[in-house]
PDB file of N, CA and C in Angstrom:
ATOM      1  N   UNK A   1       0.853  -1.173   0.000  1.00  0.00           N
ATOM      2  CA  UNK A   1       0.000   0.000   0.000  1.00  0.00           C
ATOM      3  C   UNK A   1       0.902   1.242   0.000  1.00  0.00           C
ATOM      4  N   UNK A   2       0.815   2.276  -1.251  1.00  0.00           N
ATOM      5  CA  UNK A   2       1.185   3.316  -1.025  1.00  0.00           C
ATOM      6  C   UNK A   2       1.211   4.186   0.297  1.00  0.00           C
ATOM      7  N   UNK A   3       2.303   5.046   0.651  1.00  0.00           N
ATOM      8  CA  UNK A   3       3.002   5.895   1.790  1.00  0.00           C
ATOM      9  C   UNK A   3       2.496   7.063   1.434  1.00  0.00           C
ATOM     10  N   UNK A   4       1.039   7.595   2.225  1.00  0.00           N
ATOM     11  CA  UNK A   4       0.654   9.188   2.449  1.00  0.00           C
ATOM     12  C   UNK A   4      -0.455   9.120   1.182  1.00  0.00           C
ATOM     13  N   UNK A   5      -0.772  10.338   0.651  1.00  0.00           N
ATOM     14  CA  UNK A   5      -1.689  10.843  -0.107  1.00  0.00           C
ATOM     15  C   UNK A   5      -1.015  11.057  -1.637  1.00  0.00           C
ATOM     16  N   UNK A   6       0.103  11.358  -1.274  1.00  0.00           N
ATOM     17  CA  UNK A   6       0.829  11.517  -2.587  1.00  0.00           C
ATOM     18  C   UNK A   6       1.183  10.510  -3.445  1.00  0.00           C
ATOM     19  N   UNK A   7       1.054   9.362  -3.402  1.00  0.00           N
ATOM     20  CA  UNK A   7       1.710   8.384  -4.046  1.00  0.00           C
ATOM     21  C   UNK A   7       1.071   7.643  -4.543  1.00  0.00           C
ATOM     22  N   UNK A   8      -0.337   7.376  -4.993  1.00  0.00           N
ATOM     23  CA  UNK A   8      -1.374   6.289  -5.152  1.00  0.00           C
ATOM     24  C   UNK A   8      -1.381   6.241  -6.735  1.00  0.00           C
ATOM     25  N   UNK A   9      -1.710   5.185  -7.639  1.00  0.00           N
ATOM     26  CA  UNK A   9      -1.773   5.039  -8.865  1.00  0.00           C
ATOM     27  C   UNK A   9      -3.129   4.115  -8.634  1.00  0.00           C
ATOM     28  N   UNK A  10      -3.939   4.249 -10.482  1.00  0.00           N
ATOM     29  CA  UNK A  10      -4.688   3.214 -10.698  1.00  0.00           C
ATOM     30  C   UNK A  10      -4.378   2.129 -10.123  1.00  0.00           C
ATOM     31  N   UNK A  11      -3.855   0.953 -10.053  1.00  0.00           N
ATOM     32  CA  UNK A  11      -3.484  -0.283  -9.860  1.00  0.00           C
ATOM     33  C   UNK A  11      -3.599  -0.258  -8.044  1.00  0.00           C
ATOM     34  N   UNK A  12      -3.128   0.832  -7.777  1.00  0.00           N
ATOM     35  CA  UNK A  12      -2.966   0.346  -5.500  1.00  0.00           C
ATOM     36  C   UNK A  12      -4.813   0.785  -5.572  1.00  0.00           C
ATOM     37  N   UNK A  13      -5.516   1.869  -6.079  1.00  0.00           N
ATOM     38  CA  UNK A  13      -6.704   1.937  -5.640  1.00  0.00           C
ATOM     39  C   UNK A  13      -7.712   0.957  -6.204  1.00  0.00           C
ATOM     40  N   UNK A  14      -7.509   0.484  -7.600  1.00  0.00           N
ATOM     41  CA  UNK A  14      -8.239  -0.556  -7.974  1.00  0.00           C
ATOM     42  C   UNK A  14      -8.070  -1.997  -6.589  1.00  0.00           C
ATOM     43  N   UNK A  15      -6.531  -1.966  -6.463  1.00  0.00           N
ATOM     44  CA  UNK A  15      -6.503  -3.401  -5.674  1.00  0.00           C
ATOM     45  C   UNK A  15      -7.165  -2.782  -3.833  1.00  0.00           C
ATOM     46  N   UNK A  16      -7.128  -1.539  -3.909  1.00  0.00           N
ATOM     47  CA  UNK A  16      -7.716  -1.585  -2.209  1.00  0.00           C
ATOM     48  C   UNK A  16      -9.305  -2.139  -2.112  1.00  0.00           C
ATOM     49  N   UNK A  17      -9.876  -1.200  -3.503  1.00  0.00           N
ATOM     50  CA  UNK A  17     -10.772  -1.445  -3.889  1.00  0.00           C
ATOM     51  C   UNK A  17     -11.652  -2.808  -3.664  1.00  0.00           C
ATOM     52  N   UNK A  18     -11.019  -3.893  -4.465  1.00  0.00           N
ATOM     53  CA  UNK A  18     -11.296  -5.236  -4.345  1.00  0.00           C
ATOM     54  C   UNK A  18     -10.905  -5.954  -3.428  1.00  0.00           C
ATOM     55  N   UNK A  19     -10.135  -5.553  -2.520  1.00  0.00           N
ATOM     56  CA  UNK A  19      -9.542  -5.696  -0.928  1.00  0.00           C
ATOM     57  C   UNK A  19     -11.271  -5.668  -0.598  1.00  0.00           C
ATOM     58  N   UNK A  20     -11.881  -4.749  -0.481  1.00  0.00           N
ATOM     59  CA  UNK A  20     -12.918  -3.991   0.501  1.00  0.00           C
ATOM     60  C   UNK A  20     -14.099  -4.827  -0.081  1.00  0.00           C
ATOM     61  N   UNK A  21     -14.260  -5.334  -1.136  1.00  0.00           N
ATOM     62  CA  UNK A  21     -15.252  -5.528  -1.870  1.00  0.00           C
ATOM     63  C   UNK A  21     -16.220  -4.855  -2.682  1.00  0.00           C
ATOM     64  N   UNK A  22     -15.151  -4.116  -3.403  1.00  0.00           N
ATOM     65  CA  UNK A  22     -16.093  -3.519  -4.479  1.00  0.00           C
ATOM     66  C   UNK A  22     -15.178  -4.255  -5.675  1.00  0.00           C
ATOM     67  N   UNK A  23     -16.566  -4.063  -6.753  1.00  0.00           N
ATOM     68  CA  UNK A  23     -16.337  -4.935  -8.146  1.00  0.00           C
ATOM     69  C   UNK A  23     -16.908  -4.087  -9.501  1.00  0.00           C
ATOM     70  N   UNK A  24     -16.051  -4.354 -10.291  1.00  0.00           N
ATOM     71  CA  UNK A  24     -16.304  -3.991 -11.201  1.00  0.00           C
ATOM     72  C   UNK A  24     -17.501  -3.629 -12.059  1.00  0.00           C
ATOM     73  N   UNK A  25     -17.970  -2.377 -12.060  1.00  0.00           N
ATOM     74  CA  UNK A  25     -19.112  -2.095 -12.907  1.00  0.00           C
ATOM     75  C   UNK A  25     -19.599  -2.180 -13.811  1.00  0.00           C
ATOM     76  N   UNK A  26     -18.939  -0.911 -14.527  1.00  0.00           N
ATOM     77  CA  UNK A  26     -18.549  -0.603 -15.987  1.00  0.00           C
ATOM     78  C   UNK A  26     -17.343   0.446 -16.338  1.00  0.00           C
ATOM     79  N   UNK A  27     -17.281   0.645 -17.541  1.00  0.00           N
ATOM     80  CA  UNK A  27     -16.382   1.352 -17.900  1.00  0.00           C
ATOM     81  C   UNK A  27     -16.372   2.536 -19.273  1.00  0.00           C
ATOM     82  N   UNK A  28     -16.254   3.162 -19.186  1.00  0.00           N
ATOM     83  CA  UNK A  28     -17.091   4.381 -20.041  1.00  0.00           C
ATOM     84  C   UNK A  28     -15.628   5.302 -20.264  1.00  0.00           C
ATOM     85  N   UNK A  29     -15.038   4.968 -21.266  1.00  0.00           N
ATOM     86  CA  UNK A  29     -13.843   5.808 -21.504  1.00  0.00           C
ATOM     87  C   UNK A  29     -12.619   4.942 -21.025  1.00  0.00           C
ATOM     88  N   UNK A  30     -12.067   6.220 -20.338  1.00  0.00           N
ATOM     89  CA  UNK A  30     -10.852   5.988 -19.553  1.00  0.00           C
ATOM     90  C   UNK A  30     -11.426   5.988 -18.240  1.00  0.00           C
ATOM     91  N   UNK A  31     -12.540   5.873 -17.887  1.00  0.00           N
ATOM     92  CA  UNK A  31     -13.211   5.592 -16.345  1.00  0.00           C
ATOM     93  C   UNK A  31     -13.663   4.757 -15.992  1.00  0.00           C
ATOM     94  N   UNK A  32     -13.154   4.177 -14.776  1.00  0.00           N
ATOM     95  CA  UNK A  32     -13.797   2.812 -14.115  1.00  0.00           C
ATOM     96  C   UNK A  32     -14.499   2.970 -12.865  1.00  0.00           C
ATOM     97  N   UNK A  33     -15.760   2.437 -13.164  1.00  0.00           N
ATOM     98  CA  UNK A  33     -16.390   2.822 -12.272  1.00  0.00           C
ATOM     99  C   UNK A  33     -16.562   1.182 -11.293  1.00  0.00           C
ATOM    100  N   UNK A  34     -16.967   1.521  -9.959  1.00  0.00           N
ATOM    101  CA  UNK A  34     -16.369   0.122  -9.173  1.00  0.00           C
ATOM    102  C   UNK A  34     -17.749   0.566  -8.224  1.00  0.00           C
ATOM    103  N   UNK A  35     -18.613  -0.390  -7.855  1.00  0.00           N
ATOM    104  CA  UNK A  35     -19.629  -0.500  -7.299  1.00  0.00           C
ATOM    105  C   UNK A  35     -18.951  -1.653  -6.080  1.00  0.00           C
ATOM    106  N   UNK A  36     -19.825  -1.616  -4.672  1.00  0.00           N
ATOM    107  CA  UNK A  36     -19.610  -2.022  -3.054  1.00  0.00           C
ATOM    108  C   UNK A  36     -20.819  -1.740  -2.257  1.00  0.00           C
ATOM    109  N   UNK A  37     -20.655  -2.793  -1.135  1.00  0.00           N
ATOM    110  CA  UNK A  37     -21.477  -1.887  -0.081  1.00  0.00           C
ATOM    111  C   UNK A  37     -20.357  -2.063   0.958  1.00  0.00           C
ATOM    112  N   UNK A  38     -20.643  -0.240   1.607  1.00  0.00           N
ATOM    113  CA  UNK A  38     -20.047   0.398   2.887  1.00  0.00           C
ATOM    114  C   UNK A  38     -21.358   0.262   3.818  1.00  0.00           C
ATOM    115  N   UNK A  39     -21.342  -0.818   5.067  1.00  0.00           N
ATOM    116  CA  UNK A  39     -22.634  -0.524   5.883  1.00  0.00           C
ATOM    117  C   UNK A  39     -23.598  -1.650   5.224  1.00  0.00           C
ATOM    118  N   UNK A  40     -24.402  -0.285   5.605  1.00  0.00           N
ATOM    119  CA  UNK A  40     -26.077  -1.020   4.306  1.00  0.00           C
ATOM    120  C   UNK A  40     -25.845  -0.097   2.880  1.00  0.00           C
ATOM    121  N   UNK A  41     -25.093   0.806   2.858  1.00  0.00           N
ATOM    122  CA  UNK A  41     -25.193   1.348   1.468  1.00  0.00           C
ATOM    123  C   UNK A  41     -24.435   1.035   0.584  1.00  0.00           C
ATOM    124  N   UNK A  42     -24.820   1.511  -0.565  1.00  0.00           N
ATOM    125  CA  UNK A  42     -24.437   0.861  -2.228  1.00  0.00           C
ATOM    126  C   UNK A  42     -23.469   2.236  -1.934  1.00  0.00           C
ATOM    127  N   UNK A  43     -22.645   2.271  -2.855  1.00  0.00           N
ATOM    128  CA  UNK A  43     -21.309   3.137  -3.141  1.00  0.00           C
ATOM    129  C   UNK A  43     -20.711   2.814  -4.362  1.00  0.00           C
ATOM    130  N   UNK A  44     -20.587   3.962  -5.247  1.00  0.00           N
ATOM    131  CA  UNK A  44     -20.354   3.908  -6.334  1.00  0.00           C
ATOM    132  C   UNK A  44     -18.443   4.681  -6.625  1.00  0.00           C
ATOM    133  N   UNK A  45     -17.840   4.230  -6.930  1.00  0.00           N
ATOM    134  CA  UNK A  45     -16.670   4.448  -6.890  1.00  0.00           C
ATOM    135  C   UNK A  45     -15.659   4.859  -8.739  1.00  0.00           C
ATOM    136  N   UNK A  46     -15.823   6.511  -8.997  1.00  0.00           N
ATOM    137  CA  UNK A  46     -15.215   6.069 -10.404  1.00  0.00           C
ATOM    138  C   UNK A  46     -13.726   6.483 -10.412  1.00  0.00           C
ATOM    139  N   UNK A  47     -12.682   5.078 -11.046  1.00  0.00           N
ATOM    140  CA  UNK A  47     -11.328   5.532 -10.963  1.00  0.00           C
ATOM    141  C   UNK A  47     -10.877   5.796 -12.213  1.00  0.00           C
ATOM    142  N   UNK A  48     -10.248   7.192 -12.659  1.00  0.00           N
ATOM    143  CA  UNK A  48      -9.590   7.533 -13.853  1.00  0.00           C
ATOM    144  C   UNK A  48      -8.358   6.621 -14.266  1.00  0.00           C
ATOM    145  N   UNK A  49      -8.490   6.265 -15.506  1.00  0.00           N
ATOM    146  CA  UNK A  49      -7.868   5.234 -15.509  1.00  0.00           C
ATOM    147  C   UNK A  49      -6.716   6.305 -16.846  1.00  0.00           C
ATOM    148  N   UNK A  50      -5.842   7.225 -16.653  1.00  0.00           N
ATOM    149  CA  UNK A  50      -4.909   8.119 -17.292  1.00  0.00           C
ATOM    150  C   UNK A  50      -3.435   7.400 -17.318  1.00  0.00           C
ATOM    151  N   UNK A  51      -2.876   6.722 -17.944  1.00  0.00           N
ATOM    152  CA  UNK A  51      -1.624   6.227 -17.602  1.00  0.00           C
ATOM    153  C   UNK A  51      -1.217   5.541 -16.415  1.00  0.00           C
ATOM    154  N   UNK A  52       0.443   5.548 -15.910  1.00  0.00           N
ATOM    155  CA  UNK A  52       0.430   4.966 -14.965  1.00  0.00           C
ATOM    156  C   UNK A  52       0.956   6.257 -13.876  1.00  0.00           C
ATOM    157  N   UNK A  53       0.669   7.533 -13.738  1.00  0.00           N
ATOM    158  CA  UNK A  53       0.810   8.874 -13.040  1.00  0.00           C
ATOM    159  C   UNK A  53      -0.023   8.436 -11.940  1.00  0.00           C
ATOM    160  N   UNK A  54       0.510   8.832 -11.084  1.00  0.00           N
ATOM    161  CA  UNK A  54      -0.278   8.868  -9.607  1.00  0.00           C
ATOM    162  C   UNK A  54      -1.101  10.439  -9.569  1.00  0.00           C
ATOM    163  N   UNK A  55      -2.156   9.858  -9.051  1.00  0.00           N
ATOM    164  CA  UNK A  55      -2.902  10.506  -8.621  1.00  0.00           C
ATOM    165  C   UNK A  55      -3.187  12.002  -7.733  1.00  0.00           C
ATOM    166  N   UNK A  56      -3.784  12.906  -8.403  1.00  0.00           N
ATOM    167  CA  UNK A  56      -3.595  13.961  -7.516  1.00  0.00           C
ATOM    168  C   UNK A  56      -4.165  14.409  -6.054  1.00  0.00           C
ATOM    169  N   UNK A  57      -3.757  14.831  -5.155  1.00  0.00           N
ATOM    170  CA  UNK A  57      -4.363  14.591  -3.806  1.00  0.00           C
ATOM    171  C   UNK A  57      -5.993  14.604  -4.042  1.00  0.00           C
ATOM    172  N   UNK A  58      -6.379  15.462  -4.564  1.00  0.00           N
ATOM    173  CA  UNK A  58      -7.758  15.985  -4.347  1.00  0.00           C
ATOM    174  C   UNK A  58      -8.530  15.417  -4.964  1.00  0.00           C
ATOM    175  N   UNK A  59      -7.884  14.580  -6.232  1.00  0.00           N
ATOM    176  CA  UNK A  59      -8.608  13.150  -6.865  1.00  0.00           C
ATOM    177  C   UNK A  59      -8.714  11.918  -6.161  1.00  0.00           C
ATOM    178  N   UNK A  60      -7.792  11.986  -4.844  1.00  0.00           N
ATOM    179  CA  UNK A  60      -7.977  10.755  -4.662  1.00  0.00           C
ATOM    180  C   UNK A  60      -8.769  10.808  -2.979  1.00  0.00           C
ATOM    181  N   UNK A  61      -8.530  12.106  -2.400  1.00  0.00           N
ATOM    182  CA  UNK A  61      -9.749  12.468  -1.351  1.00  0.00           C
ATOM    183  C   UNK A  61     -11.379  12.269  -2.455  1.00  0.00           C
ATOM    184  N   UNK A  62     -11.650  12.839  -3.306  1.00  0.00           N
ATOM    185  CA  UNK A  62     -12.787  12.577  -4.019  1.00  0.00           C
ATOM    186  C   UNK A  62     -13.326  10.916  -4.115  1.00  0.00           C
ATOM    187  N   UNK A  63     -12.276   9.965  -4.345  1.00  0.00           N
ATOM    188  CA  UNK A  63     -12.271   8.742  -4.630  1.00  0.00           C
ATOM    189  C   UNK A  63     -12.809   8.046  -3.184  1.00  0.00           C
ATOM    190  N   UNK A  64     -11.398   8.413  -2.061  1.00  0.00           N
ATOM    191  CA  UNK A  64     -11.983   8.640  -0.681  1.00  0.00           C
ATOM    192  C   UNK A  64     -13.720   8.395  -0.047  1.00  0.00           C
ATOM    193  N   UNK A  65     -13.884   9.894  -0.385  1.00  0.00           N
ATOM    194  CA  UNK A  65     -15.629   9.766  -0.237  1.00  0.00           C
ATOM    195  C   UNK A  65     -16.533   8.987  -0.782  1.00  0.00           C
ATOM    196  N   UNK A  66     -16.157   8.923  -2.345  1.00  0.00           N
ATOM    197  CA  UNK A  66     -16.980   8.273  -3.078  1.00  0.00           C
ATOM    198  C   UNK A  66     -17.407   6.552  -2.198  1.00  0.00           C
ATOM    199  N   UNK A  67     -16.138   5.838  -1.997  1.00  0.00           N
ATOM    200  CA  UNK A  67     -16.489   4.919  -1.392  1.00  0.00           C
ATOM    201  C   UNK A  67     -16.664   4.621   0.140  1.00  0.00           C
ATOM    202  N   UNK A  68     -17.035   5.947   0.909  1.00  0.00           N
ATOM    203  CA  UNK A  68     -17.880   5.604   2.023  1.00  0.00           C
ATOM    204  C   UNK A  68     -16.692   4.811   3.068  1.00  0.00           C
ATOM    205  N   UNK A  69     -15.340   4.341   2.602  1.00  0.00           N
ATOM    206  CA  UNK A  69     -14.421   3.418   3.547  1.00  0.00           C
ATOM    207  C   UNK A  69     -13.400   4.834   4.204  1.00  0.00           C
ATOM    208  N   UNK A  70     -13.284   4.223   5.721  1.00  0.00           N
ATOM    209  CA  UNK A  70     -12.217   5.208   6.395  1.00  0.00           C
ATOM    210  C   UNK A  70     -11.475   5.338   5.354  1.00  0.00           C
ATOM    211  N   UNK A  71     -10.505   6.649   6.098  1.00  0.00           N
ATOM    212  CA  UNK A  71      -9.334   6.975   6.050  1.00  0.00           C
ATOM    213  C   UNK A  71      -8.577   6.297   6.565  1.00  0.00           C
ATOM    214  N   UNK A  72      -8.472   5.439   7.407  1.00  0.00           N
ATOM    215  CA  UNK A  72      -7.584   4.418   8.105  1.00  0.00           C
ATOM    216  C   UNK A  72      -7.335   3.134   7.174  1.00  0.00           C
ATOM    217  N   UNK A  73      -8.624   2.750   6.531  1.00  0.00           N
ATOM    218  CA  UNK A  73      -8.237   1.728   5.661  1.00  0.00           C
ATOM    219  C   UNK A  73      -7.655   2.246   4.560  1.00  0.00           C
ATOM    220  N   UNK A  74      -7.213   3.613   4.718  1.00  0.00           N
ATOM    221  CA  UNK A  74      -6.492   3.644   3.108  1.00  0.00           C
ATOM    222  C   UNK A  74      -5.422   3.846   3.012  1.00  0.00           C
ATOM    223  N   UNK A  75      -4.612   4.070   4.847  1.00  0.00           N
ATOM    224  CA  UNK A  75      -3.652   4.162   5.225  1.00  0.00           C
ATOM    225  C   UNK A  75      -3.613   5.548   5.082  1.00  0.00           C
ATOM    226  N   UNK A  76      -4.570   6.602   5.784  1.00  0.00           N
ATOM    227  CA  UNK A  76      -4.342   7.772   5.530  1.00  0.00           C
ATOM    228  C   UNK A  76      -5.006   8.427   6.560  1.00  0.00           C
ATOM    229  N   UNK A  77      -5.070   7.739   7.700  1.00  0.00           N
ATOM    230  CA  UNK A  77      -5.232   8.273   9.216  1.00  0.00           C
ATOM    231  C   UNK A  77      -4.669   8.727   9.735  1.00  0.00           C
ATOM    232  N   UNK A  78      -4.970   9.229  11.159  1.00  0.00           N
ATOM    233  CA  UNK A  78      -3.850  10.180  12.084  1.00  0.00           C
ATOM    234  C   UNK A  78      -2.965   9.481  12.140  1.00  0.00           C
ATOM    235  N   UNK A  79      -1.501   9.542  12.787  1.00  0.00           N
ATOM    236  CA  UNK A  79      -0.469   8.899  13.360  1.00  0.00           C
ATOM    237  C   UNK A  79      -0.184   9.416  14.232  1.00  0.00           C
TER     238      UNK A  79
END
Protein backbone atom coordinates (compact mmCIF):
# COMPACT_ATOMS: atom_id res chain seq x y z
CA UNK A 1 0.00 0.00 0.00
CA UNK A 2 1.18 3.32 -1.02
CA UNK A 3 3.00 5.89 1.79
CA UNK A 4 0.65 9.19 2.45
CA UNK A 5 -1.69 10.84 -0.11
CA UNK A 6 0.83 11.52 -2.59
CA UNK A 7 1.71 8.38 -4.05
CA UNK A 8 -1.37 6.29 -5.15
CA UNK A 9 -1.77 5.04 -8.87
CA UNK A 10 -4.69 3.21 -10.70
CA UNK A 11 -3.48 -0.28 -9.86
CA UNK A 12 -2.97 0.35 -5.50
CA UNK A 13 -6.70 1.94 -5.64
CA UNK A 14 -8.24 -0.56 -7.97
CA UNK A 15 -6.50 -3.40 -5.67
CA UNK A 16 -7.72 -1.58 -2.21
CA UNK A 17 -10.77 -1.44 -3.89
CA UNK A 18 -11.30 -5.24 -4.34
CA UNK A 19 -9.54 -5.70 -0.93
CA UNK A 20 -12.92 -3.99 0.50
CA UNK A 21 -15.25 -5.53 -1.87
CA UNK A 22 -16.09 -3.52 -4.48
CA UNK A 23 -16.34 -4.93 -8.15
CA UNK A 24 -16.30 -3.99 -11.20
CA UNK A 25 -19.11 -2.10 -12.91
CA UNK A 26 -18.55 -0.60 -15.99
CA UNK A 27 -16.38 1.35 -17.90
CA UNK A 28 -17.09 4.38 -20.04
CA UNK A 29 -13.84 5.81 -21.50
CA UNK A 30 -10.85 5.99 -19.55
CA UNK A 31 -13.21 5.59 -16.35
CA UNK A 32 -13.80 2.81 -14.11
CA UNK A 33 -16.39 2.82 -12.27
CA UNK A 34 -16.37 0.12 -9.17
CA UNK A 35 -19.63 -0.50 -7.30
CA UNK A 36 -19.61 -2.02 -3.05
CA UNK A 37 -21.48 -1.89 -0.08
CA UNK A 38 -20.05 0.40 2.89
CA UNK A 39 -22.63 -0.52 5.88
CA UNK A 40 -26.08 -1.02 4.31
CA UNK A 41 -25.19 1.35 1.47
CA UNK A 42 -24.44 0.86 -2.23
CA UNK A 43 -21.31 3.14 -3.14
CA UNK A 44 -20.35 3.91 -6.33
CA UNK A 45 -16.67 4.45 -6.89
CA UNK A 46 -15.21 6.07 -10.40
CA UNK A 47 -11.33 5.53 -10.96
CA UNK A 48 -9.59 7.53 -13.85
CA UNK A 49 -7.87 5.23 -15.51
CA UNK A 50 -4.91 8.12 -17.29
CA UNK A 51 -1.62 6.23 -17.60
CA UNK A 52 0.43 4.97 -14.96
CA UNK A 53 0.81 8.87 -13.04
CA UNK A 54 -0.28 8.87 -9.61
CA UNK A 55 -2.90 10.51 -8.62
CA UNK A 56 -3.59 13.96 -7.52
CA UNK A 57 -4.36 14.59 -3.81
CA UNK A 58 -7.76 15.99 -4.35
CA UNK A 59 -8.61 13.15 -6.87
CA UNK A 60 -7.98 10.75 -4.66
CA UNK A 61 -9.75 12.47 -1.35
CA UNK A 62 -12.79 12.58 -4.02
CA UNK A 63 -12.27 8.74 -4.63
CA UNK A 64 -11.98 8.64 -0.68
CA UNK A 65 -15.63 9.77 -0.24
CA UNK A 66 -16.98 8.27 -3.08
CA UNK A 67 -16.49 4.92 -1.39
CA UNK A 68 -17.88 5.60 2.02
CA UNK A 69 -14.42 3.42 3.55
CA UNK A 70 -12.22 5.21 6.39
CA UNK A 71 -9.33 6.98 6.05
CA UNK A 72 -7.58 4.42 8.10
CA UNK A 73 -8.24 1.73 5.66
CA UNK A 74 -6.49 3.64 3.11
CA UNK A 75 -3.65 4.16 5.22
CA UNK A 76 -4.34 7.77 5.53
CA UNK A 77 -5.23 8.27 9.22
CA UNK A 78 -3.85 10.18 12.08
CA UNK A 79 -0.47 8.90 13.36
Amino acid sequence: MPNGINNWNFNDVVTLLKENGFTLNHVKGSHYFYIGYVGAKSRQVCVPKHSKLVFKPRTLKSMILQSGLSPNIWGLGKK
